[in-house]
PDB file of N, CA and C in Angstrom:
ATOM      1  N   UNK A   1      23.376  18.297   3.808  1.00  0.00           N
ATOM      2  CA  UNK A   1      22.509  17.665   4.781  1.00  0.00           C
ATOM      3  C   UNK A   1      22.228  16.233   4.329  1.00  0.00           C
ATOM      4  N   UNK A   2      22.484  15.338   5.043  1.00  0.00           N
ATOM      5  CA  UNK A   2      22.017  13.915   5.004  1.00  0.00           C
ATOM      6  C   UNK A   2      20.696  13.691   5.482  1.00  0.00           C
ATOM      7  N   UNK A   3      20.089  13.418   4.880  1.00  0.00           N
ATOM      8  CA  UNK A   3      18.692  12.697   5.126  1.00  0.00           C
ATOM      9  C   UNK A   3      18.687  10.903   5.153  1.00  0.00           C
ATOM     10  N   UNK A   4      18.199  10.356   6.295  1.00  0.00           N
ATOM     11  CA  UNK A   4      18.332   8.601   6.263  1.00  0.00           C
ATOM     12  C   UNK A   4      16.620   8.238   6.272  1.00  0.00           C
ATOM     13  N   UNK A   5      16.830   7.257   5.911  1.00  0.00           N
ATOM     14  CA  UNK A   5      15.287   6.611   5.344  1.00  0.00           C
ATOM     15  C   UNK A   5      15.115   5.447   6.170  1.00  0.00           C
ATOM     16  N   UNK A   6      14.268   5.190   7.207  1.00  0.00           N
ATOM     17  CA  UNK A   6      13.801   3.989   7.703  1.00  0.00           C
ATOM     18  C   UNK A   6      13.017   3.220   6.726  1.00  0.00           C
ATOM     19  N   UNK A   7      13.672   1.741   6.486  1.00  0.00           N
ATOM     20  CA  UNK A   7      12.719   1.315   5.519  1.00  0.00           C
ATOM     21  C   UNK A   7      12.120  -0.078   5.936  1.00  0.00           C
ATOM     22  N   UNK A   8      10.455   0.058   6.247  1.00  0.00           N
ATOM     23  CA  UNK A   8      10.393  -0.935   6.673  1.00  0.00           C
ATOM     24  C   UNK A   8      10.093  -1.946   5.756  1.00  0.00           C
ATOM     25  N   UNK A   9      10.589  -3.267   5.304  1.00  0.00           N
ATOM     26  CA  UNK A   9      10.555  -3.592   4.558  1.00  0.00           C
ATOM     27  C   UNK A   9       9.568  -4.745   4.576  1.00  0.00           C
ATOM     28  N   UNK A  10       8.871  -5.005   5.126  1.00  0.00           N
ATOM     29  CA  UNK A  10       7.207  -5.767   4.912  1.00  0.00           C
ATOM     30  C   UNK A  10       6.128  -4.801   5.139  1.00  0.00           C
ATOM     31  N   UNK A  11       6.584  -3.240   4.626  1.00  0.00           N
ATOM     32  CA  UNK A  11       5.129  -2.724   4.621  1.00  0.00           C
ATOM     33  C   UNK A  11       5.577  -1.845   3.259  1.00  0.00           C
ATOM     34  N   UNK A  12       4.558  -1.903   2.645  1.00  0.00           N
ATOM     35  CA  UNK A  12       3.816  -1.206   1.495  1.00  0.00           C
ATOM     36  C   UNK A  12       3.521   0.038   1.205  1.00  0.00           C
ATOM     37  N   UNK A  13       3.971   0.728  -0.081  1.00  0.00           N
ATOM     38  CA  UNK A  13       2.685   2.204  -0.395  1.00  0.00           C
ATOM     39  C   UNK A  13       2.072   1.474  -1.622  1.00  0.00           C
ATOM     40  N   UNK A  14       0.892   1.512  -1.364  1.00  0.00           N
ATOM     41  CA  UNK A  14      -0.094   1.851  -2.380  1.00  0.00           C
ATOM     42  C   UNK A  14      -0.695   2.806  -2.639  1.00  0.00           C
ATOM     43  N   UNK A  15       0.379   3.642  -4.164  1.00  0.00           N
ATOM     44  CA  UNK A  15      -0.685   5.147  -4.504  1.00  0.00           C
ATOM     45  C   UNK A  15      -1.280   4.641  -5.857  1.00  0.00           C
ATOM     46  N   UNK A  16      -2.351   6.275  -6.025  1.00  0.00           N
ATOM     47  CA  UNK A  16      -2.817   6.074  -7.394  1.00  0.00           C
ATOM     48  C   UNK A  16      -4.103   5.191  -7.321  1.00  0.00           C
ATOM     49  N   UNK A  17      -4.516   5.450  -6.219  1.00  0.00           N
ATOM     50  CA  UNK A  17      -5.873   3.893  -5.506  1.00  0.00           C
ATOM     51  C   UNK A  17      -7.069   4.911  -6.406  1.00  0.00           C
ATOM     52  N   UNK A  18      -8.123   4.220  -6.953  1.00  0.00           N
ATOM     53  CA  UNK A  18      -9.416   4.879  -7.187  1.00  0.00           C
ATOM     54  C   UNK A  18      -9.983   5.070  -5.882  1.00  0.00           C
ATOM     55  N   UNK A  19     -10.948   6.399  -6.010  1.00  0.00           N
ATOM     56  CA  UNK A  19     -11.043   7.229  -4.808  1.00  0.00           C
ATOM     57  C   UNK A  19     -12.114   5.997  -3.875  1.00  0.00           C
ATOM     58  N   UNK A  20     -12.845   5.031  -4.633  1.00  0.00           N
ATOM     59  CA  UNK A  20     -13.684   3.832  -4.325  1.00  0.00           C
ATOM     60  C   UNK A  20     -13.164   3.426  -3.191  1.00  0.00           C
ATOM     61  N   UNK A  21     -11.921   3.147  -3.612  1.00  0.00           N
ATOM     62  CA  UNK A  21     -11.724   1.763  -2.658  1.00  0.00           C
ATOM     63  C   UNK A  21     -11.521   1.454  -1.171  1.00  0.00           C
ATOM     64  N   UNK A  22     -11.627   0.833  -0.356  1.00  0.00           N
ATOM     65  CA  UNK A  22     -11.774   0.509   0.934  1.00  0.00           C
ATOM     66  C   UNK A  22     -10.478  -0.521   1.448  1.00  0.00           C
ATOM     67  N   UNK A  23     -10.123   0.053   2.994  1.00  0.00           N
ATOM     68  CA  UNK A  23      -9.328  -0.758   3.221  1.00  0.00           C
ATOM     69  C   UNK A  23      -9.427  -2.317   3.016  1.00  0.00           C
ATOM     70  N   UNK A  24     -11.030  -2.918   3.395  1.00  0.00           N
ATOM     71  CA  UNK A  24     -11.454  -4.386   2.740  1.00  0.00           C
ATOM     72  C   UNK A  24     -10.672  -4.539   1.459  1.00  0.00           C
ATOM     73  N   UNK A  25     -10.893  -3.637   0.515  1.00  0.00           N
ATOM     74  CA  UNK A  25     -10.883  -4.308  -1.012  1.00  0.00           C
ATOM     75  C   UNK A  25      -9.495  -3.999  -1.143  1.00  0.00           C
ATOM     76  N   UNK A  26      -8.612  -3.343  -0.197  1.00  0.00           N
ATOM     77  CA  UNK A  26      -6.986  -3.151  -0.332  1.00  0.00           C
ATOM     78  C   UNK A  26      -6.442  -4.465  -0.255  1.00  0.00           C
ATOM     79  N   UNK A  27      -7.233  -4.787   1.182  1.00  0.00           N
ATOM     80  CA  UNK A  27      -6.488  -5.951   1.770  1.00  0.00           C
ATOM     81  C   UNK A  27      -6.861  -7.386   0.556  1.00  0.00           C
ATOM     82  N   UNK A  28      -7.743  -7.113   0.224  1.00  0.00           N
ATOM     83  CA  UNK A  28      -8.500  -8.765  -0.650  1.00  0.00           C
ATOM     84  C   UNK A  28      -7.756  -8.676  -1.789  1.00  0.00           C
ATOM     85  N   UNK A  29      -7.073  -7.475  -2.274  1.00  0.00           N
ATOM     86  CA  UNK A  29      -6.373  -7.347  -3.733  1.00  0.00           C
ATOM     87  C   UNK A  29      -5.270  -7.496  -3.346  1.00  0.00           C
ATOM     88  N   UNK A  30      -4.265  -7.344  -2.075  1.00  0.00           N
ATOM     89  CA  UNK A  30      -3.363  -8.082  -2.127  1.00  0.00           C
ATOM     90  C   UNK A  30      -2.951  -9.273  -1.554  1.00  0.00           C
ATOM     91  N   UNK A  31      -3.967 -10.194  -0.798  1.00  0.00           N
ATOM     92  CA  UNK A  31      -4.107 -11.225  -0.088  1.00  0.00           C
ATOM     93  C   UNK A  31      -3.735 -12.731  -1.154  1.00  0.00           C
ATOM     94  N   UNK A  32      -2.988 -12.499  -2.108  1.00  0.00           N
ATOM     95  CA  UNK A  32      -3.107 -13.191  -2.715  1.00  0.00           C
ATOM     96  C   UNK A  32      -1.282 -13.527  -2.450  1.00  0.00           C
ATOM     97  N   UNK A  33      -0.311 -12.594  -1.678  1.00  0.00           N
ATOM     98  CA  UNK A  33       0.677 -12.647  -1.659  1.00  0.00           C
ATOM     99  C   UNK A  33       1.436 -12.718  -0.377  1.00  0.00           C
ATOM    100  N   UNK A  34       0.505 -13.073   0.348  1.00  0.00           N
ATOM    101  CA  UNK A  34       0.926 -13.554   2.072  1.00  0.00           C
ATOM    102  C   UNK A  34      -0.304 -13.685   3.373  1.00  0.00           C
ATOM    103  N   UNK A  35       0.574 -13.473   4.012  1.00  0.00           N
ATOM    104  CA  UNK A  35      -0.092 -12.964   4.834  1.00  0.00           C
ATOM    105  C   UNK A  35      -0.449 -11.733   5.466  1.00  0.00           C
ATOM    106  N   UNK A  36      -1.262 -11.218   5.694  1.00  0.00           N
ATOM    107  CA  UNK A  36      -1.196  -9.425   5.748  1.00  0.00           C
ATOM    108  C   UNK A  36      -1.764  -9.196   7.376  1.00  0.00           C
ATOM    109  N   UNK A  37      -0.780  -8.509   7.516  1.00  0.00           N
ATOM    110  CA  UNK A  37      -1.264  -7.818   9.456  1.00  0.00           C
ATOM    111  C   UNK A  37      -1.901  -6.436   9.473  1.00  0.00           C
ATOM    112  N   UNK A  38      -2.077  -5.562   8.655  1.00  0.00           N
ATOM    113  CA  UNK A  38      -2.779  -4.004   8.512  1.00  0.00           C
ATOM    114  C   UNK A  38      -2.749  -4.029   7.007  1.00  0.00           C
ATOM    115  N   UNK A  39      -4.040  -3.545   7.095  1.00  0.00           N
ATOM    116  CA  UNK A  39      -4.301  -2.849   5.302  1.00  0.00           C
ATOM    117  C   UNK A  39      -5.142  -1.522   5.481  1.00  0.00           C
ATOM    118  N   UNK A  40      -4.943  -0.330   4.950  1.00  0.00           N
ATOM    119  CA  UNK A  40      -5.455   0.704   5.433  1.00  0.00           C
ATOM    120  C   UNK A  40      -5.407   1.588   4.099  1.00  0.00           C
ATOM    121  N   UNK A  41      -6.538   2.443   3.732  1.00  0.00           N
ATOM    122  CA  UNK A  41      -6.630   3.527   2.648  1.00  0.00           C
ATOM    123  C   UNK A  41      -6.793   4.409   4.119  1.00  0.00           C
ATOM    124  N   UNK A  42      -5.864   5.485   3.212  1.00  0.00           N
ATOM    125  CA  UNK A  42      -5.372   6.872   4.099  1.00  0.00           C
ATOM    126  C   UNK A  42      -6.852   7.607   3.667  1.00  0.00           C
ATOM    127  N   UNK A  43      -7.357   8.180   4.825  1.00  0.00           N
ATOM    128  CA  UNK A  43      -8.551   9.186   4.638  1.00  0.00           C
ATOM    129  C   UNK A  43      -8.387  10.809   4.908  1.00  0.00           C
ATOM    130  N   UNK A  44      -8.813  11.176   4.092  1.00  0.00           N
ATOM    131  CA  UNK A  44      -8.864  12.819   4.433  1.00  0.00           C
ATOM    132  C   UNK A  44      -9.706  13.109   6.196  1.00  0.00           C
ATOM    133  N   UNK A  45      -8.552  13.850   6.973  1.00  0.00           N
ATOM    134  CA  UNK A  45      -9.065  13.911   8.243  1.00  0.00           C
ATOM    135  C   UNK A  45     -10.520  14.819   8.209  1.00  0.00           C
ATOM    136  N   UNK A  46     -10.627  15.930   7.328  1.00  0.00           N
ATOM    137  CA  UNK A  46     -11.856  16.810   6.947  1.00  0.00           C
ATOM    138  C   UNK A  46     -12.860  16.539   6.274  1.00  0.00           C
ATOM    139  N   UNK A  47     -12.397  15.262   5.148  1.00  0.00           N
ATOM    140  CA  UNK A  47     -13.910  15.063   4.918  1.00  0.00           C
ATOM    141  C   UNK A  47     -14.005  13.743   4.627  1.00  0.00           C
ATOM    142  N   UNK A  48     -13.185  12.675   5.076  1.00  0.00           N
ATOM    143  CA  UNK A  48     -13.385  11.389   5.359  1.00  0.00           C
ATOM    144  C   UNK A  48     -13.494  10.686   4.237  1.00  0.00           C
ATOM    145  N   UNK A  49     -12.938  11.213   3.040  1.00  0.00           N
ATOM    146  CA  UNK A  49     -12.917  10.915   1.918  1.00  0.00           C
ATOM    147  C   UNK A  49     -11.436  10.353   1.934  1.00  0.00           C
ATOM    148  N   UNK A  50     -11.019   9.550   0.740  1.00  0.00           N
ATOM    149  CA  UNK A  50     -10.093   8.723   0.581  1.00  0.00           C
ATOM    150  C   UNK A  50      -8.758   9.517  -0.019  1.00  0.00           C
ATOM    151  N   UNK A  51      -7.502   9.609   0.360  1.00  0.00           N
ATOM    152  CA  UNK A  51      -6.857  10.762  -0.401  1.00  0.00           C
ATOM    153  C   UNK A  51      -6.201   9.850  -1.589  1.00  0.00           C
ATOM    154  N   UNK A  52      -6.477   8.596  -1.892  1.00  0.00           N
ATOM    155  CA  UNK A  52      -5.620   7.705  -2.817  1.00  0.00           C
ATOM    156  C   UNK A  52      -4.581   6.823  -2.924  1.00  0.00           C
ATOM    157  N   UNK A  53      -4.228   6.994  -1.711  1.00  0.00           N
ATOM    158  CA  UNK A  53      -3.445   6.212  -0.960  1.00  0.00           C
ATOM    159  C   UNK A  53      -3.487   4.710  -0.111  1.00  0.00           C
ATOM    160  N   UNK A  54      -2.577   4.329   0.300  1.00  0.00           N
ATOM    161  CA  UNK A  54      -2.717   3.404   1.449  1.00  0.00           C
ATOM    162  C   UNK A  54      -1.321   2.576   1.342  1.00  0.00           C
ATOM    163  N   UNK A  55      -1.184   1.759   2.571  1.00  0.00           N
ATOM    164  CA  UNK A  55      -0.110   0.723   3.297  1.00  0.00           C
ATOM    165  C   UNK A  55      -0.930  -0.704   3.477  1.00  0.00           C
ATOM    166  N   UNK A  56       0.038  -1.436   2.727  1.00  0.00           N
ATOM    167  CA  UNK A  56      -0.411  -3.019   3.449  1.00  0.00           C
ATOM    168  C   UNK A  56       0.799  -3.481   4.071  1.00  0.00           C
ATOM    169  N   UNK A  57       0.699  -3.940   5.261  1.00  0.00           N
ATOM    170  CA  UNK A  57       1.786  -4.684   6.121  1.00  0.00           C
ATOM    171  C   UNK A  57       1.436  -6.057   6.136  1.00  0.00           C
ATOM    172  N   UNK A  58       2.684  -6.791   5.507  1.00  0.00           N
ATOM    173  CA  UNK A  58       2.860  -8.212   5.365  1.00  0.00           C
ATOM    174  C   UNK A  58       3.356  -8.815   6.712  1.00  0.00           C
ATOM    175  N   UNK A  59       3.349  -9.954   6.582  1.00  0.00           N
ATOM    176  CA  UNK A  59       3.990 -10.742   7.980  1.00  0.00           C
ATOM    177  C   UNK A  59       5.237 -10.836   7.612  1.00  0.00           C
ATOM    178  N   UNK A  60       5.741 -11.100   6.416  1.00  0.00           N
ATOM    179  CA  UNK A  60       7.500 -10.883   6.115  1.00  0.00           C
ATOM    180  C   UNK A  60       7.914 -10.078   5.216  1.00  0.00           C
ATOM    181  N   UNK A  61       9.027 -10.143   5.234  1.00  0.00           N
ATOM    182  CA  UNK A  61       9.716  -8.839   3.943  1.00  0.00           C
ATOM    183  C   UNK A  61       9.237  -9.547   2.578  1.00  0.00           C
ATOM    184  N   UNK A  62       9.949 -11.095   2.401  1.00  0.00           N
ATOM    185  CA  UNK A  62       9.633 -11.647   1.160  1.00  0.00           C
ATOM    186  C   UNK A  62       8.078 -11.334   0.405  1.00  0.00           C
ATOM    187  N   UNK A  63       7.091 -11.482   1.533  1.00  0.00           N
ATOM    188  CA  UNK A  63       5.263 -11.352   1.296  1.00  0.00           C
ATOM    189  C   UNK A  63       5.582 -10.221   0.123  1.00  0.00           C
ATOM    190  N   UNK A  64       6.087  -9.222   1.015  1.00  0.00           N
ATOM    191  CA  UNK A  64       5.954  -7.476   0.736  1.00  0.00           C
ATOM    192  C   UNK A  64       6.458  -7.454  -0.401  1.00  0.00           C
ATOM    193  N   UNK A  65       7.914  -7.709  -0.989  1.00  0.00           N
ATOM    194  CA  UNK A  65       8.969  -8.134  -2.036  1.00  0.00           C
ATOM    195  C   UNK A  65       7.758  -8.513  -2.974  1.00  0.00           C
ATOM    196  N   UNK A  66       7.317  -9.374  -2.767  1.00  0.00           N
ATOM    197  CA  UNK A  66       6.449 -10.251  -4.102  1.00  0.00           C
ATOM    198  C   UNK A  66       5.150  -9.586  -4.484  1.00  0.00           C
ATOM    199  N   UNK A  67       4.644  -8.971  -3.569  1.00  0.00           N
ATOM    200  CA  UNK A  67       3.520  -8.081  -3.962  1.00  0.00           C
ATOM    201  C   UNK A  67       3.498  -6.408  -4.576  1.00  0.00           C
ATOM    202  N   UNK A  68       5.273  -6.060  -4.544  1.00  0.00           N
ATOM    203  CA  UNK A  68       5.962  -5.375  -4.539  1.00  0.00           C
ATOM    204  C   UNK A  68       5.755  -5.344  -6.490  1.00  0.00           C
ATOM    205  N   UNK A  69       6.561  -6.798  -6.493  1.00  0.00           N
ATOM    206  CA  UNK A  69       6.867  -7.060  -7.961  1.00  0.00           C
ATOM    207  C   UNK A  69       5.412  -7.570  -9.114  1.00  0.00           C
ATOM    208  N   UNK A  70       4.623  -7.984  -7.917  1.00  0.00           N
ATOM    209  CA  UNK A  70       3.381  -8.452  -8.432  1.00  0.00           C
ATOM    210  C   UNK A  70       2.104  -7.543  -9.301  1.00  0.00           C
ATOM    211  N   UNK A  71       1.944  -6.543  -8.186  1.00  0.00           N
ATOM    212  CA  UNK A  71       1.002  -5.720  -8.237  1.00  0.00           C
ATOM    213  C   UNK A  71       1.238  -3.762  -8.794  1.00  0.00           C
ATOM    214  N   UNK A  72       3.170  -3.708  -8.702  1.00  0.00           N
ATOM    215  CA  UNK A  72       3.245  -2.612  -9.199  1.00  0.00           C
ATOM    216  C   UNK A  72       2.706  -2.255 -10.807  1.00  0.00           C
ATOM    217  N   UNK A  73       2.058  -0.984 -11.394  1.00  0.00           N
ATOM    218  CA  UNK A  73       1.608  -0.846 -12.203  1.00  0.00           C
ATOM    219  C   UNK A  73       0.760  -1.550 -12.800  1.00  0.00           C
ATOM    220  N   UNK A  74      -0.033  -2.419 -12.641  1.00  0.00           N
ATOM    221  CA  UNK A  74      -1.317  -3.092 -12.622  1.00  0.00           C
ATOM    222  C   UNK A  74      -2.476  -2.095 -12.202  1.00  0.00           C
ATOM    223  N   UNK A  75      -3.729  -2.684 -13.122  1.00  0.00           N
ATOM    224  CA  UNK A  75      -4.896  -1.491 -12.807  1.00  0.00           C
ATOM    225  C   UNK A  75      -5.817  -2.344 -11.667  1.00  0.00           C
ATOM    226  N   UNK A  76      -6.904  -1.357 -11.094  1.00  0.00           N
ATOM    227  CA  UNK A  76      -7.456  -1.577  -9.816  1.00  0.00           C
ATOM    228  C   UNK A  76      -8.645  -0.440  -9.997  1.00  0.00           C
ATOM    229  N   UNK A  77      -9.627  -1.138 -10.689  1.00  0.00           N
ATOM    230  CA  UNK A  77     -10.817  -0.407 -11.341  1.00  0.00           C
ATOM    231  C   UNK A  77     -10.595   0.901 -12.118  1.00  0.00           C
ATOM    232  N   UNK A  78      -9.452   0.427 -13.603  1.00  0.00           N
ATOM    233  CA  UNK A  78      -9.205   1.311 -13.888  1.00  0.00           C
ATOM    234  C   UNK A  78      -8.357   2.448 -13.947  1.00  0.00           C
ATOM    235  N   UNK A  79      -7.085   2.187 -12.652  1.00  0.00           N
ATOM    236  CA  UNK A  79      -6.353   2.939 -12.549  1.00  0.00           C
ATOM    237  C   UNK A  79      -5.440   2.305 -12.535  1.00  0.00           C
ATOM    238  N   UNK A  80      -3.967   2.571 -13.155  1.00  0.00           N
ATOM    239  CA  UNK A  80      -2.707   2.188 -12.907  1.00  0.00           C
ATOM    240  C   UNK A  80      -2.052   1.978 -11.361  1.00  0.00           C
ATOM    241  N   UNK A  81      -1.697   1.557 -10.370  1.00  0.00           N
ATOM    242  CA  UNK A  81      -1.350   1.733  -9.369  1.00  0.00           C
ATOM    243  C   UNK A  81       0.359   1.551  -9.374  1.00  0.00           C
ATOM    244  N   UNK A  82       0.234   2.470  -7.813  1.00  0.00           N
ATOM    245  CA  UNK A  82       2.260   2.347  -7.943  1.00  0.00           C
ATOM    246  C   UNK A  82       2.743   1.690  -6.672  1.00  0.00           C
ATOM    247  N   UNK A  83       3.062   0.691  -6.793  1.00  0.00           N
ATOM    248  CA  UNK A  83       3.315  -0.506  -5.393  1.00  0.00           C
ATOM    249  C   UNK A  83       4.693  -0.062  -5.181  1.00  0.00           C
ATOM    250  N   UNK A  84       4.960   0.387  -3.936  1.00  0.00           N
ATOM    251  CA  UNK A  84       6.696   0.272  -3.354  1.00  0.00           C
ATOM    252  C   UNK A  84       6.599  -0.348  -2.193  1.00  0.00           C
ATOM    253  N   UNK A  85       8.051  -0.400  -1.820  1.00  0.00           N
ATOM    254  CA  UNK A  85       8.307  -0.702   0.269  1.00  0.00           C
ATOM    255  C   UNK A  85       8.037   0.987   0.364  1.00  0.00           C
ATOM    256  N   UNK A  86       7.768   0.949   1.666  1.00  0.00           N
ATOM    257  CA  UNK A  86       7.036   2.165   1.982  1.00  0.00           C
ATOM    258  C   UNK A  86       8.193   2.349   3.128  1.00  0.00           C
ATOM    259  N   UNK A  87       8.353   3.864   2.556  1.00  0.00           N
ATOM    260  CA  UNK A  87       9.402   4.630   3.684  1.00  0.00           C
ATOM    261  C   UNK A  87       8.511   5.519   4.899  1.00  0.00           C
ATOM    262  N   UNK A  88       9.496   4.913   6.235  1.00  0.00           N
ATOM    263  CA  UNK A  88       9.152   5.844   7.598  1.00  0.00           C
ATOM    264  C   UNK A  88       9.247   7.653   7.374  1.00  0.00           C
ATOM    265  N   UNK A  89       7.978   7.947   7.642  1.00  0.00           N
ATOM    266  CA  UNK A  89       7.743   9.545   8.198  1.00  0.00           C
ATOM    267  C   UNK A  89       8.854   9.853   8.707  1.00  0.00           C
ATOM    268  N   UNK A  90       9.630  11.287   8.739  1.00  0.00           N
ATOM    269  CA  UNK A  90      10.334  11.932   9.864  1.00  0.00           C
ATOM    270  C   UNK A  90       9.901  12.759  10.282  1.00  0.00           C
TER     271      UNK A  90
END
């Protein structure tokens, strides 16, 4: 079985987030590397709590690329974080 990967390549995963943080403080920690069109921490639909996650969408691939290389494994109150291009759901 082949599996194909949509990859969009000016948007982001950010895992490994402290359970703190807010889409605000997503977007302000990586605003330092473009321009950004969505910044979002993924919330638990049941209890509106943060699952650790999140996506920042850049205005170009390069933005994404550099914040990619910038911000992977770097801490963020304490926690290591893991920056990729972020692959489409199937």
């Amino acid at each position: 079985m082949l599996i194909h990967f949509l990859v969009m390549q000016n948007k982001i995963f950010v895992g490994n987030l402290p359970w703190s943080v807010t889409s605000a403080q997503l977007q302000e920690a990586f605003a330092q590397y473009g321009q950004i069109t969505d910044a979002s921490v993924v919330l638990d639909k049941e209890s509106g709590r943060s699952r650790g996650f999140g996506f920042v969408t850049f205005a170009t691939d390069a933005e994404a690329q550099a914040a990619v290389d910038g911000m992977n494994g770097t801490s963020m109150d304490g926690r290591d974080i893991t920056v990729n291009i972020a692959r489409a759901k199937e």
